[in-house]
Every structure is written in structure tokens, then in C-alpha cells.
C-alpha atoms as a PDB file:
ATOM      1  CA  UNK A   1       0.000   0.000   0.000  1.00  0.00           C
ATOM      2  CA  UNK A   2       1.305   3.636  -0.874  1.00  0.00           C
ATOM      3  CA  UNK A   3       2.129   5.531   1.845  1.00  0.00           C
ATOM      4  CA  UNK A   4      -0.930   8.478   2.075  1.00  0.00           C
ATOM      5  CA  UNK A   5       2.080  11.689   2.918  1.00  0.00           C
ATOM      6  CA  UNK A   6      -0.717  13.872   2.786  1.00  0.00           C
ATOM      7  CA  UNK A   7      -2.491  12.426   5.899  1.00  0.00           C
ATOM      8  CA  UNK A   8      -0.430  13.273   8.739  1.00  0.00           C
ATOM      9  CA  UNK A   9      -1.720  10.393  10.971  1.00  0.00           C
ATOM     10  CA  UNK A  10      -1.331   8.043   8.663  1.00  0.00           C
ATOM     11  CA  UNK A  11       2.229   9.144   7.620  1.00  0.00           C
ATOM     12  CA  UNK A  12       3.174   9.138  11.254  1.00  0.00           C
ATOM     13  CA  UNK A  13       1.798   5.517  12.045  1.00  0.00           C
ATOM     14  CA  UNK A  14       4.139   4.242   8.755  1.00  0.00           C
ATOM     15  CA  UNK A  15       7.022   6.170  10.238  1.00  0.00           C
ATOM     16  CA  UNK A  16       6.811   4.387  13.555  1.00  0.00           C
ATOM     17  CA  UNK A  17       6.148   1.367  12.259  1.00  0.00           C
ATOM     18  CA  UNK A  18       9.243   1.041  10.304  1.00  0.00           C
ATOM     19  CA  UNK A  19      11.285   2.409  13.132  1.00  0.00           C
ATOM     20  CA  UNK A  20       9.753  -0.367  15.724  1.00  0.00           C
ATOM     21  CA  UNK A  21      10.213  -2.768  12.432  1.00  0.00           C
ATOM     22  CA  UNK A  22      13.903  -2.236  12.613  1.00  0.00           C
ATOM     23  CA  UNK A  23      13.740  -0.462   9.135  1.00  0.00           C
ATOM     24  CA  UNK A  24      16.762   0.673   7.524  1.00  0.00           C
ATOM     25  CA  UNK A  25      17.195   4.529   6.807  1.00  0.00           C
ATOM     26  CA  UNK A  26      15.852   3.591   3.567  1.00  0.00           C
ATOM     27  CA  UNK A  27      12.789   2.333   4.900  1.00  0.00           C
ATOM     28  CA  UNK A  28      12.288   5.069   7.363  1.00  0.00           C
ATOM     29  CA  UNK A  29      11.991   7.232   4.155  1.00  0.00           C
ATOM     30  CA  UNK A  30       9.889   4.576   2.466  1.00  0.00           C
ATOM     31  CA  UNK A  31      12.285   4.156  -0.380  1.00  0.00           C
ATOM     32  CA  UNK A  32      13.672   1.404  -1.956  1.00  0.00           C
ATOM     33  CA  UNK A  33      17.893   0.720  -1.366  1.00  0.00           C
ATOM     34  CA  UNK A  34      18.443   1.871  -5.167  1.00  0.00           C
ATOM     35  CA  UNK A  35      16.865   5.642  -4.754  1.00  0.00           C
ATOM     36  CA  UNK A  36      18.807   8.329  -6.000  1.00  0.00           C
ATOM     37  CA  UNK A  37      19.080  11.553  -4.436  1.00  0.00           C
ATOM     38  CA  UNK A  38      16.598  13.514  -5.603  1.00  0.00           C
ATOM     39  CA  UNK A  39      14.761  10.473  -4.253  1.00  0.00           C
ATOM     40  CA  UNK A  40      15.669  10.777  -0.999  1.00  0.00           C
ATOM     41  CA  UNK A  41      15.933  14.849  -0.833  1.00  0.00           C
ATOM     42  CA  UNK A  42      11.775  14.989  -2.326  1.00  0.00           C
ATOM     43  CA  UNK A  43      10.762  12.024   0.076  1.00  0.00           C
ATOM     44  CA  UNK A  44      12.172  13.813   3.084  1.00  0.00           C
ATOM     45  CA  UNK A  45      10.536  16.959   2.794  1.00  0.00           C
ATOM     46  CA  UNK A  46       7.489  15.793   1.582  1.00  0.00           C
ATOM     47  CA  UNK A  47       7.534  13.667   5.214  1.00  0.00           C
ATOM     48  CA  UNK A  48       8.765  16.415   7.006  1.00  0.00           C
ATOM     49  CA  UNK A  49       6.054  19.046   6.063  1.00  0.00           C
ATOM     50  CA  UNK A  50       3.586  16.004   8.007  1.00  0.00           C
ATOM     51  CA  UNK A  51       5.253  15.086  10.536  1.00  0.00           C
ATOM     52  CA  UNK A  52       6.705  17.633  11.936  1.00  0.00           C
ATOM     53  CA  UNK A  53       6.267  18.215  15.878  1.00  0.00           C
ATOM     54  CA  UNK A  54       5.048  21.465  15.771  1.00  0.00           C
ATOM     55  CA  UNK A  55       2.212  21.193  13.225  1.00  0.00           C
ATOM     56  CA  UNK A  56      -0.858  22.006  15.385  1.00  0.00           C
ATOM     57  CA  UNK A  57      -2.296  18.463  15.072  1.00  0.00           C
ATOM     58  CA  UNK A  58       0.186  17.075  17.334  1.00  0.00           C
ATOM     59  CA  UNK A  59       0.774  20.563  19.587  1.00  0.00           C
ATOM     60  CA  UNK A  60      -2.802  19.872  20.641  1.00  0.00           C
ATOM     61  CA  UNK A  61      -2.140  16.131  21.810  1.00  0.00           C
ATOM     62  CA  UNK A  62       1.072  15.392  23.880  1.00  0.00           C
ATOM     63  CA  UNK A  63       1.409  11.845  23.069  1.00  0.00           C
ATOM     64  CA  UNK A  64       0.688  12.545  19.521  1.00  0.00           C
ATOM     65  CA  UNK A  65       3.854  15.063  19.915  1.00  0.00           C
ATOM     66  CA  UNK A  66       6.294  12.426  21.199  1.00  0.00           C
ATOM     67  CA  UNK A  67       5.960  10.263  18.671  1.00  0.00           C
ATOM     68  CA  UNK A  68       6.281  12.913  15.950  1.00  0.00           C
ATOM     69  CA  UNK A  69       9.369  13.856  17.512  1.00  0.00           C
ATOM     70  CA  UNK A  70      10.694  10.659  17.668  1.00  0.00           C
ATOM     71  CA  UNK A  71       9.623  10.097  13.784  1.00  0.00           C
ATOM     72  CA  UNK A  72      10.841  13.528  12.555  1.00  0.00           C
ATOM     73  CA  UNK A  73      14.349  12.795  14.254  1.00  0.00           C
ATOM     74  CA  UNK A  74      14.433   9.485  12.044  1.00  0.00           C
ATOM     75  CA  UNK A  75      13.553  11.056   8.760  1.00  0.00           C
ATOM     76  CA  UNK A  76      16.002  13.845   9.722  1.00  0.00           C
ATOM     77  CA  UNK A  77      19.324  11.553  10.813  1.00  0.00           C
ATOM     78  CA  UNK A  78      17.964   8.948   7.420  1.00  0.00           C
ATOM     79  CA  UNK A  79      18.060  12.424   5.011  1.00  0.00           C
ATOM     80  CA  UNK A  80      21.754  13.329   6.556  1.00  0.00           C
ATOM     81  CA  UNK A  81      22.790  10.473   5.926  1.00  0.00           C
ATOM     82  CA  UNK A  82      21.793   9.193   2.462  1.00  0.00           C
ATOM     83  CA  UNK A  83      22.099  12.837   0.902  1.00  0.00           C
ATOM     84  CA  UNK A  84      25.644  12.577   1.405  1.00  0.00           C
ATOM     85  CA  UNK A  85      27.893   9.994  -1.076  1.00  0.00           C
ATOM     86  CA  UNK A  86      30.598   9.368   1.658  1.00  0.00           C
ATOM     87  CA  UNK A  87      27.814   8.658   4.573  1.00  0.00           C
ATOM     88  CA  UNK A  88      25.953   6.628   2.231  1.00  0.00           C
ATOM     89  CA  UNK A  89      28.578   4.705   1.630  1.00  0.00           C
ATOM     90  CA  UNK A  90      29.940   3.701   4.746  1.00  0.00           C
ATOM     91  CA  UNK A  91      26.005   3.314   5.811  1.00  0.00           C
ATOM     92  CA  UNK A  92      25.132   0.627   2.706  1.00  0.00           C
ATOM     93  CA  UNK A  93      28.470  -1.132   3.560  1.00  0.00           C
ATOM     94  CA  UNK A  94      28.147  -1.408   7.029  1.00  0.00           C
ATOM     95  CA  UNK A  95      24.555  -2.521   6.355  1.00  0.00           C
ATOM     96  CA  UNK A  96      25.896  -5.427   3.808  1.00  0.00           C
ATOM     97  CA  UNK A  97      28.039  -6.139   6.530  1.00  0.00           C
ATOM     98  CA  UNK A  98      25.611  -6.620   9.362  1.00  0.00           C
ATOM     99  CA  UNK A  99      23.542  -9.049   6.606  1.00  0.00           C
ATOM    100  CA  UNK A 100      26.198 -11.194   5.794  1.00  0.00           C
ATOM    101  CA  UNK A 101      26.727 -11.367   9.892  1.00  0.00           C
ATOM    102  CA  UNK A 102      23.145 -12.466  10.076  1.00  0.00           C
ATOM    103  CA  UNK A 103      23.829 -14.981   7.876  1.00  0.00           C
ATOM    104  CA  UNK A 104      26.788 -16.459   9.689  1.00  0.00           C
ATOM    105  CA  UNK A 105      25.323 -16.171  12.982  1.00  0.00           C
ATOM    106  CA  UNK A 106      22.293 -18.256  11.791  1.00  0.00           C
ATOM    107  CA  UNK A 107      24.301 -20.998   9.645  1.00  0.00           C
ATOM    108  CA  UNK A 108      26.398 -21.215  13.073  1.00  0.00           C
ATOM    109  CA  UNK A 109      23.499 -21.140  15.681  1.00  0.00           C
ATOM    110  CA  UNK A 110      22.193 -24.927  17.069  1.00  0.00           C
ATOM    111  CA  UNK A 111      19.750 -26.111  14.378  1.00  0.00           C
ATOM    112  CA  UNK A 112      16.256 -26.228  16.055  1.00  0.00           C
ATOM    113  CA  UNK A 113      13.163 -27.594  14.581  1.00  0.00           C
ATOM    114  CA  UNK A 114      11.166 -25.412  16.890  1.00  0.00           C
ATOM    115  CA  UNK A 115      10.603 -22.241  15.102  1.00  0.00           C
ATOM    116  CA  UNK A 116       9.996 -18.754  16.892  1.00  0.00           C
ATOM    117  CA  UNK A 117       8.019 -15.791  16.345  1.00  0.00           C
ATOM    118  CA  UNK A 118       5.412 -16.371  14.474  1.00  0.00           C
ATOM    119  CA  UNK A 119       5.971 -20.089  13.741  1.00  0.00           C
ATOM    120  CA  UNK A 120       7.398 -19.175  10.363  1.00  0.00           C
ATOM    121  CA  UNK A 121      10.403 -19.831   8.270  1.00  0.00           C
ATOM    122  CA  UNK A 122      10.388 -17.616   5.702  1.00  0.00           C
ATOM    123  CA  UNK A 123      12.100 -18.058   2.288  1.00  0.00           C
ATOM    124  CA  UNK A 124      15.111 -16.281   2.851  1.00  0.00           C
ATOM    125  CA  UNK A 125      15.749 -18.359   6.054  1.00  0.00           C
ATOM    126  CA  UNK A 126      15.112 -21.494   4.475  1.00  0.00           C
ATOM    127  CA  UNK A 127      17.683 -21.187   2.224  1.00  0.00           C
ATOM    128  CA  UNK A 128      19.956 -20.145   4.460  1.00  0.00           C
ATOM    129  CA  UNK A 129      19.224 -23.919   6.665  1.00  0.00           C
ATOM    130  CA  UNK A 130      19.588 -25.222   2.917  1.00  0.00           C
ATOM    131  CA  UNK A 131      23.217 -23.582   2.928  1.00  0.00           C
ATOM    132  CA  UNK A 132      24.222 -24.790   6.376  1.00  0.00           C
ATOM    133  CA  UNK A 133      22.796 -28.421   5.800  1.00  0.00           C
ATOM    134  CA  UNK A 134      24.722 -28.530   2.425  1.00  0.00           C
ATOM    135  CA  UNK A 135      28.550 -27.266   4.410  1.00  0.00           C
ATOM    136  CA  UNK A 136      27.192 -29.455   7.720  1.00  0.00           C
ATOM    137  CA  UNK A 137      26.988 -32.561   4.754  1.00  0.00           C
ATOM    138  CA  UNK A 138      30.608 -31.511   3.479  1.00  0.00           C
ATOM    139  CA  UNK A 139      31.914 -31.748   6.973  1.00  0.00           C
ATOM    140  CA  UNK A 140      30.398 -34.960   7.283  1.00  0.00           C
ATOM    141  CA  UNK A 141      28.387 -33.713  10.556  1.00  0.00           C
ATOM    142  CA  UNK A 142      25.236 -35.502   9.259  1.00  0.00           C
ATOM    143  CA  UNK A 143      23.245 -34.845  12.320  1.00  0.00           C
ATOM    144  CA  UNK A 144      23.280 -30.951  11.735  1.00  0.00           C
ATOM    145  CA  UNK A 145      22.610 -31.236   7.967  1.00  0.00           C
ATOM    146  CA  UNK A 146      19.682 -33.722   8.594  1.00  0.00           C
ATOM    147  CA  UNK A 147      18.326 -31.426  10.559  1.00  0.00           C
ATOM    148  CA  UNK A 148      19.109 -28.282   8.843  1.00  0.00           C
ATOM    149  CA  UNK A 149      18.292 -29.697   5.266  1.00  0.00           C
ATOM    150  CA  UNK A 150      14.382 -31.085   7.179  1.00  0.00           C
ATOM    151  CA  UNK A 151      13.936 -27.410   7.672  1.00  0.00           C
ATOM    152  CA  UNK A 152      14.496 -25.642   4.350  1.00  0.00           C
ATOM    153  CA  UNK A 153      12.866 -28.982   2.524  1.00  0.00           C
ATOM    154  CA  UNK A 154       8.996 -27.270   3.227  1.00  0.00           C
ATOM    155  CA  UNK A 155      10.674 -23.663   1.636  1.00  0.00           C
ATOM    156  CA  UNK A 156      12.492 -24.668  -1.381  1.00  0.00           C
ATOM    157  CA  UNK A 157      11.378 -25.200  -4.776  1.00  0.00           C
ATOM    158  CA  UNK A 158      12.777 -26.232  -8.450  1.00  0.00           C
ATOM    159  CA  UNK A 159      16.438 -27.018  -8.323  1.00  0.00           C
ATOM    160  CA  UNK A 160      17.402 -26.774  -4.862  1.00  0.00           C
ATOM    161  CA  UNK A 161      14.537 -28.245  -3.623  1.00  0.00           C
ATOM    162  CA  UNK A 162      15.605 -31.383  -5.698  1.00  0.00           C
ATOM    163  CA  UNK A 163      19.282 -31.120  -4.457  1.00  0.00           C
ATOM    164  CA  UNK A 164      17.563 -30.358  -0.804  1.00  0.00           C
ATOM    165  CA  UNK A 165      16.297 -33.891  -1.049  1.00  0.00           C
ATOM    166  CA  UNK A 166      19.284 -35.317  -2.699  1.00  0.00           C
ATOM    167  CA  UNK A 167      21.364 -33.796   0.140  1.00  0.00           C
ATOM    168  CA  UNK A 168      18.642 -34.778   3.148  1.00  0.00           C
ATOM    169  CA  UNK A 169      18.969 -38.620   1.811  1.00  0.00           C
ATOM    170  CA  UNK A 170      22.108 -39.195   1.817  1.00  0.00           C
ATOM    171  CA  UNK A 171      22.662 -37.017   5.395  1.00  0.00           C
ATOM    172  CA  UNK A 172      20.422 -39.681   6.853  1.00  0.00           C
ATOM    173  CA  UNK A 173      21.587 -42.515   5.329  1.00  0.00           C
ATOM    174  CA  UNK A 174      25.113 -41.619   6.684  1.00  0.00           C
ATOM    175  CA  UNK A 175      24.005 -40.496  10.292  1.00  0.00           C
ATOM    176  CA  UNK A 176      24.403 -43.270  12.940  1.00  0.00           C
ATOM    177  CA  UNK A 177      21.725 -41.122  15.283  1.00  0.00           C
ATOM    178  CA  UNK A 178      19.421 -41.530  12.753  1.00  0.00           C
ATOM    179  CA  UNK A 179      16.281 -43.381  13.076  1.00  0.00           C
ATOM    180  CA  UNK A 180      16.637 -46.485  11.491  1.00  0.00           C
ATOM    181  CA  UNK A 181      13.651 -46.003   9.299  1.00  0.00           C
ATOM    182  CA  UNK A 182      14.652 -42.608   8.094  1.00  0.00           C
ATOM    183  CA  UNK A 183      18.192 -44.607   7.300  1.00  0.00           C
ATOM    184  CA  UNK A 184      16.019 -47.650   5.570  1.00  0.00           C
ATOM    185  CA  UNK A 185      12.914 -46.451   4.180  1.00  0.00           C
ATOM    186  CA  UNK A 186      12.940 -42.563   4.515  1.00  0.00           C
ATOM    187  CA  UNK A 187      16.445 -42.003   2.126  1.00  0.00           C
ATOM    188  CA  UNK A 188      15.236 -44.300  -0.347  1.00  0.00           C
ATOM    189  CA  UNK A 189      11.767 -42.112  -0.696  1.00  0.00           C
ATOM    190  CA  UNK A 190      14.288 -39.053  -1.196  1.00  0.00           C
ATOM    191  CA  UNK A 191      16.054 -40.416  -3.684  1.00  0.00           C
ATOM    192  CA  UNK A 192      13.650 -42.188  -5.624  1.00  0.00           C
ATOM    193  CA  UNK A 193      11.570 -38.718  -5.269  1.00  0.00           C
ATOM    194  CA  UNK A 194      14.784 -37.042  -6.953  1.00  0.00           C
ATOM    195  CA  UNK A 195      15.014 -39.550  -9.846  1.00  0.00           C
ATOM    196  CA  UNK A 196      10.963 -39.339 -10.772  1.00  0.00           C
ATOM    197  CA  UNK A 197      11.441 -35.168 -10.197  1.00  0.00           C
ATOM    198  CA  UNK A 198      14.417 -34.636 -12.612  1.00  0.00           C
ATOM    199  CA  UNK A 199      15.230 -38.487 -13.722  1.00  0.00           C
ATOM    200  CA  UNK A 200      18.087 -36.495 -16.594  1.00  0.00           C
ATOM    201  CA  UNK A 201      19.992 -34.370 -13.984  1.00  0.00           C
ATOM    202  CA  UNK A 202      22.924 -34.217 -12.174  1.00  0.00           C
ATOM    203  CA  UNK A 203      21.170 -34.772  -8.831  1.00  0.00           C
ATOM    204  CA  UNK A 204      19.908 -37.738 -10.641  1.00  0.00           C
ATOM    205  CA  UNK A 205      23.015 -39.421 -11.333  1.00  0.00           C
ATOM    206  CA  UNK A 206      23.557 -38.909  -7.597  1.00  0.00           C
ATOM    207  CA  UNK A 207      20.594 -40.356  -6.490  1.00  0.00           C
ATOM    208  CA  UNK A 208      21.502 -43.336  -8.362  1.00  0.00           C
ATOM    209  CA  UNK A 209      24.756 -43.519  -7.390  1.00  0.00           C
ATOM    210  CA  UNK A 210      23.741 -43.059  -3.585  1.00  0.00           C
ATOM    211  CA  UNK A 211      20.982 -45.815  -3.914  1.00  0.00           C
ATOM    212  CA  UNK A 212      23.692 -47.956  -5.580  1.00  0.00           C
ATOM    213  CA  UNK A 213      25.629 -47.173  -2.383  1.00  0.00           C
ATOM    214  CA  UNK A 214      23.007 -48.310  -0.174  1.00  0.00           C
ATOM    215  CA  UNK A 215      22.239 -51.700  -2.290  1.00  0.00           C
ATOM    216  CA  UNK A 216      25.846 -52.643  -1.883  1.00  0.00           C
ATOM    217  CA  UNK A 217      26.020 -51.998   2.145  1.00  0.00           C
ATOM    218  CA  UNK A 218      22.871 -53.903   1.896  1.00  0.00           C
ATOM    219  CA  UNK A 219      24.561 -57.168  -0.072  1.00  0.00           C
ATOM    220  CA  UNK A 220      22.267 -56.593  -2.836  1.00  0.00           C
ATOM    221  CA  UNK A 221      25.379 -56.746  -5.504  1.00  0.00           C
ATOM    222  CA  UNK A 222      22.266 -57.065  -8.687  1.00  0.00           C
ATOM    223  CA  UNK A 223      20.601 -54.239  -7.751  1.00  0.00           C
ATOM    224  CA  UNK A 224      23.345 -52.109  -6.922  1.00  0.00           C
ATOM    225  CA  UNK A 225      25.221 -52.458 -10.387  1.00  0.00           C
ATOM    226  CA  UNK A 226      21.549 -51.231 -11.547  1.00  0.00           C
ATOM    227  CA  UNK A 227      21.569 -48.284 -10.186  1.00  0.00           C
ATOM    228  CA  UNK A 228      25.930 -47.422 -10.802  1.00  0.00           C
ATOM    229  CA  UNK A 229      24.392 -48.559 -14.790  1.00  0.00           C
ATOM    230  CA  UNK A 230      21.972 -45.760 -13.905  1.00  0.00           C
ATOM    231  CA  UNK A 231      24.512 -43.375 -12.542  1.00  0.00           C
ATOM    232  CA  UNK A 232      26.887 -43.528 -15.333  1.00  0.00           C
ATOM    233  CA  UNK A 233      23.990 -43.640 -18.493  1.00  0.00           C
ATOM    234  CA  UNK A 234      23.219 -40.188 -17.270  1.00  0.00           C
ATOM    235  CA  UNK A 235      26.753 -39.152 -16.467  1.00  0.00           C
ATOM    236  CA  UNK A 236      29.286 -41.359 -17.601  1.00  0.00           C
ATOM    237  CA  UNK A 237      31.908 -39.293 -16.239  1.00  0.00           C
ATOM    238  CA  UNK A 238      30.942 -39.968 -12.911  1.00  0.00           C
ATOM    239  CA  UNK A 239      34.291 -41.022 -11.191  1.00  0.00           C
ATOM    240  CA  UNK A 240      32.824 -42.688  -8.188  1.00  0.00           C
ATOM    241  CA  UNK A 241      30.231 -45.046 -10.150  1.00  0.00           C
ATOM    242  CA  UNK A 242      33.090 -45.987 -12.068  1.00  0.00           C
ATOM    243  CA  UNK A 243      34.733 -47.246  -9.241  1.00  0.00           C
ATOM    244  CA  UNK A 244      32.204 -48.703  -8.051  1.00  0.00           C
ATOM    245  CA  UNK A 245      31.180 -50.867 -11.091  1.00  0.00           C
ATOM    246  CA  UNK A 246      34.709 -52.095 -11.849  1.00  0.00           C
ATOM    247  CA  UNK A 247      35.040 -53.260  -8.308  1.00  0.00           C
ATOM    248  CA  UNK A 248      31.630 -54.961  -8.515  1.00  0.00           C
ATOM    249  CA  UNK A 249      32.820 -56.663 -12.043  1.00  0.00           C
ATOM    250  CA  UNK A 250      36.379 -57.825 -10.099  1.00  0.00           C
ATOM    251  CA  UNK A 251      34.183 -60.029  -7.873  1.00  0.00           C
ATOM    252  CA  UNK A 252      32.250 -61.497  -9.977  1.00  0.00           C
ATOM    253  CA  UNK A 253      34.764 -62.280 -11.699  1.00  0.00           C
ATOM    254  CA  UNK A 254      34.525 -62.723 -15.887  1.00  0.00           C
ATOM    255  CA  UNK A 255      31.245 -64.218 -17.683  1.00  0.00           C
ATOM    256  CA  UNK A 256      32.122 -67.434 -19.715  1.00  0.00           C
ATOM    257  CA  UNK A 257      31.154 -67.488 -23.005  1.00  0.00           C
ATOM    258  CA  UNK A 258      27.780 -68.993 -23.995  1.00  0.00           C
ATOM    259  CA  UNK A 259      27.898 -72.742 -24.589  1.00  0.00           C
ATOM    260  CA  UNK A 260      31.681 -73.240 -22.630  1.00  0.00           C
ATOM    261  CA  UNK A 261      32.252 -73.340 -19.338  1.00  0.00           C
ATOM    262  CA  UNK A 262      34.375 -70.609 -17.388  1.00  0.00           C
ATOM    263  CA  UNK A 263      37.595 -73.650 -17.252  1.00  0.00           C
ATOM    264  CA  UNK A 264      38.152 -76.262 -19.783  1.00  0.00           C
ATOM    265  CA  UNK A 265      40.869 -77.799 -16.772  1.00  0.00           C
ATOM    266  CA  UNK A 266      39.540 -81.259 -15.865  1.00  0.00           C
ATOM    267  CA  UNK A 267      39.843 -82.998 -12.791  1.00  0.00           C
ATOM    268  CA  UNK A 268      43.378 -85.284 -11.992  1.00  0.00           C
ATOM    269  CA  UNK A 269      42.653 -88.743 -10.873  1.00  0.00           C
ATOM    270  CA  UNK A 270      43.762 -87.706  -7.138  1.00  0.00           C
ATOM    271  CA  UNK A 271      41.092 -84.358  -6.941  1.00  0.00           C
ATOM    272  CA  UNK A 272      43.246 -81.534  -7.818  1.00  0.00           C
ATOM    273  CA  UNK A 273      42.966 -79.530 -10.442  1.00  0.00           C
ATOM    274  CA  UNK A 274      45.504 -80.245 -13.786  1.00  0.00           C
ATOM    275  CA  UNK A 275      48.581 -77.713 -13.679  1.00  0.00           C
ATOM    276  CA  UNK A 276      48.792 -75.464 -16.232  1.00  0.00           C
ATOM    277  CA  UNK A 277      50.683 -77.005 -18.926  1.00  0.00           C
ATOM    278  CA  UNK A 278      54.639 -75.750 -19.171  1.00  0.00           C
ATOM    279  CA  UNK A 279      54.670 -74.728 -15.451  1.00  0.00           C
ATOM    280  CA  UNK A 280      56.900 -76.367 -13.196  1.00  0.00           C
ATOM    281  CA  UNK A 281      54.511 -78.673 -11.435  1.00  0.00           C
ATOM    282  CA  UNK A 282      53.749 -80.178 -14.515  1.00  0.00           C
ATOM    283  CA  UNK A 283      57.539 -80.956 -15.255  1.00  0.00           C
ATOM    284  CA  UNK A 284      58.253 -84.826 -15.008  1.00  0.00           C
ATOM    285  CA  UNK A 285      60.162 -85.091 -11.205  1.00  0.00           C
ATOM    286  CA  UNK A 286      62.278 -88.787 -11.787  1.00  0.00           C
ATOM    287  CA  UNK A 287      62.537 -91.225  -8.629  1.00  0.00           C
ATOM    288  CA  UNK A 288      65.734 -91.189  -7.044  1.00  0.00           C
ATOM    289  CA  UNK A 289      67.208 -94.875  -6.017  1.00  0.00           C
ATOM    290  CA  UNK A 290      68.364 -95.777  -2.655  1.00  0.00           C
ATOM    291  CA  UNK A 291      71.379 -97.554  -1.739  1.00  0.00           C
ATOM    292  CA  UNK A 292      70.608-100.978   0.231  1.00  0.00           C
ATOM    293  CA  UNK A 293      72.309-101.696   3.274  1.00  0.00           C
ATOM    294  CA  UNK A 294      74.254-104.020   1.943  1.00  0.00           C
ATOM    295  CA  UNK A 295      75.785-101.040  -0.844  1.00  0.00           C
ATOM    296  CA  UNK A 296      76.230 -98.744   2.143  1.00  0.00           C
ATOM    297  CA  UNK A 297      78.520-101.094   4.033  1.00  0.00           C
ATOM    298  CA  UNK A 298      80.441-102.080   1.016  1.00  0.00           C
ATOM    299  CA  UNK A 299      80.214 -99.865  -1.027  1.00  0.00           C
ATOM    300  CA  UNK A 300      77.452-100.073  -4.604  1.00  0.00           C
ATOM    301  CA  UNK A 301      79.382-101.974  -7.100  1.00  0.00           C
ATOM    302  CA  UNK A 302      79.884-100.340 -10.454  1.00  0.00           C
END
């Protein structure tokens, strides 16, 4: 709604409002961050000639006279301010500043799923949970990014919220404090959720990768190879899948060829397998005679 600066009251009530709001200068002058300064110079004095303290609306009431004091000295310090380059400066700096503080402060702060004021998280905050359960994930603290990434999941949408639940997945099929049916059931929903969301992405060739992951922790070799298949048809530069597969192929072993068996190496008489031909062991060893007693007392006769 447009701020009414011809209605005293009503331009008083805005004023005070974005002062108790914790408004910015900018806001105190009901301007947005990019105005110039004709901007600023017009808005102020167009405030001013309502507001001030000794217009006769608020002589007459005392309370009414407070406040417009109190609202005139916030236009007045926002006008000195912003009207000069060099103050403006250092203001809009310091103001980036105290943001990117607020940013820290809440990617830092215990994660709790217990939200204050009034029971919303808005956008803005979401993503910044998002951010914190992504660098909690890196660090490999997979309680904090479970429960930062179950936070921003309800305020995300298009690609992060697919990476949100790419990232939430594999924090709690990682975390050891996790329940075990957010470890068993919950991930796979996640990442199944990711593949029928965006099934030609990268976060897809994750998922896979991360479900073959969980297959092969799980013994299932079959349906783990399935899924590193699925990892590397949609990126088949994917390093780890690549691993993964050639390890999987190393125990199995190779595949014989249709109609012949993997060894054509028969059985010896005694149970053990034929040496290799050329080898040592299958060199003929020749018997070595003994002397009789008779030879060893005197002596084998030529």
C-alpha cells in the first residue's frame, strides 16, 4: 500500500512502524535501497512538512507530539545520511556487513526444529538452513545437515529443492543417530523422489549412485550395479560409479562365453585340479634310487 504523505496520521503511524520494524534509513523514508538523491531529498521533505512536531495536530495532543518527535528525528538523521555519497557509503556497507553477519550467525546457531516468532520460516531463512545443511553434509556432521536440510525442505522449490532432497537422503543414510527407518525407508523415498522429479539431472546421477551405495552396504550386488548402470547412463563421467562398477565386475569375476564353461581344466585322478601345462609342477620329477644296506657297508658296485 502507498504511503498516504498527505495524511499526517497516517504518515506518522508508517514512520513508527518502520522504526519499531527495525527499518533501515531507507525504509524510514519509504524508499527502496536503489533511490537516487533527488529520491531521498523529495521524500524527506514531503515527510517532514507532516510530521513535523510542531504542526498544530500534534501541539494539541502530547502523546501525539512524542511520537512525531521521535519520527521527525528518524527522517532527519535517514536524510543526513543518504544525501551525502561518503555517509551513504559507509552506511550501505556497514549494512551489507551486518547481513552477511546475520547470515553467519544463523548458519552457526544450534539447528532447532522449533521455530519462533510467528511459527514461520520464511524463504530467505530457508535457504539459508539449505546452505548450512549442504557445508554441515561436506563436513560430514550428518546430524546438523539432517536437521538443517528437514527445515528448508517445506521452503524450497525447483532445483534446490531437488538437491535439498538429494542432500537430506544421503545425510540420513550416513548419520548413525538416525532413526533407522529414516536410514532404511525414509532415504530411499528421497532419492527415488529425486530420480521421478528430474530423472536427466545431475542430482539424478547422484541419487543413483547413492541408492547404488546403499544396495551394496545392503549385499544386494544385482541391484546395486543397476543403479551405478543408472549413474553412469546419465553421467558417464561420474568417477565414483566408475569405481564402483569395476570393483563390482572384479568379484564377480569374468562371464564365460555362452555354450563353454568358465575352465576347460579337468579334474586329476587324485582331486586336484591339472597344472597349467609348461609350469613347473607339470615338469616330469624322476625317482631317485636308494642304496641298500648291503651297498652302504660295502660300497654299490659299479
Amino acid at each position: 500500500m502507498a504511503l498516504n504523505i498527505t495524511d499526517p496520521k497516517a504518515a506518522l503511524d508508517a514512520i513508527l512502524a518502520a522504526i519499531d520494524g527495525g527499518a533501515d534509513h531507507f525504509g524510514v523514508l519509504q524508499l527502496p535501497p536503489s533511490a537516487s538523491l533527488s529520491d531521498i531529498r523529495d521524500a524527506y521533505f514531503k515527510l517532514a512538512k507532516v510530521v513535523h512536531p510542531d504542526l498544530p495536530l500534534f501541539i494539541s495532543n502530547s502523546k501525539l507530539r512524542v511520537e512525531a518527535t521521535r519520527a521527525f528525528q528518524a527522517i532527519t538523521l535517514a536524510h543526513s545520511t543518504l544525501s551525502d555519497p561518503a555517509k551513504r557509503l559507509l552506511y550501505t556497507s556497514a549494512m551489507e556487513n551486518a547481513k552477511q553477519q546475520r547470515i553467519v550467525d544463523a548458519m552457526t546457531a544450534p539447528v532447532s526444529t522449533r521455530i519462533s516468532g510467528s511459527g514461520q520460516v520464511t524463504a530467505e531463512t530457508g535457504r539459508i538452513y539449505y546452505a548450512r545443511g549442504k557445508t554441515a553434509a561436506q563436513r560430514r556432521d550428518w546430524q546438523v545437515a539432517q536437521d538443517a536440510l528437514g527445515i528448508s525442505l517445506k521452503h524450497m522449490e525447483g532445483a534446490e529443492l531437488i538437491d535439498a532432497q538429494l542432500q537430506l537422503g544421503w545425510a540420513m543414510l550416513n548419520n548413525p543417530q538416525a532413526a533407522e527407518i529414516d536410514r532404511v525407508t525414509r532415504s530411499k523415498e528421497l532419492f527415488f523422489g529425486v530420480l521421478s522429479a528430474a530423472p536427466k539431472s545431475a542430482a539424478a546421477a547422484s541419487a543413483h549412485y547413492y541408492l547404488g551405495v546403499w544396495n551394496k552396504f545392503h549385499g544386494d550386488m544385482r541391484e546395486a550395479g543397476r543403479h551405478f548402470d543408472g549413474c553412469l547412463a546419465v553421467d558417464p563421467r561420474h568417477i565414483e560409479a566408475k569405481r564402483e562398477k569395476m570393483i563390482l565386475e572384479r568379484r564377480r569375476g569374468p562371464e564365460p562365453a555362452k555354450g563353454k564353461p568358465l575352465s576347460t581344466a579337468s579334474p586329476s585322478k587324485t582331486g586336484t585340479a591339472a597344472a597349467p601345462s609348461g609350469s613347473h609342477a607339470a615338469q616330469r620329477v624322476g625317482l631317485e634310487k636308494k642304496p641298500s644296506f648291503l651297498e652302504r657297508i660295502f660300497g654299490k658296485k659299479d
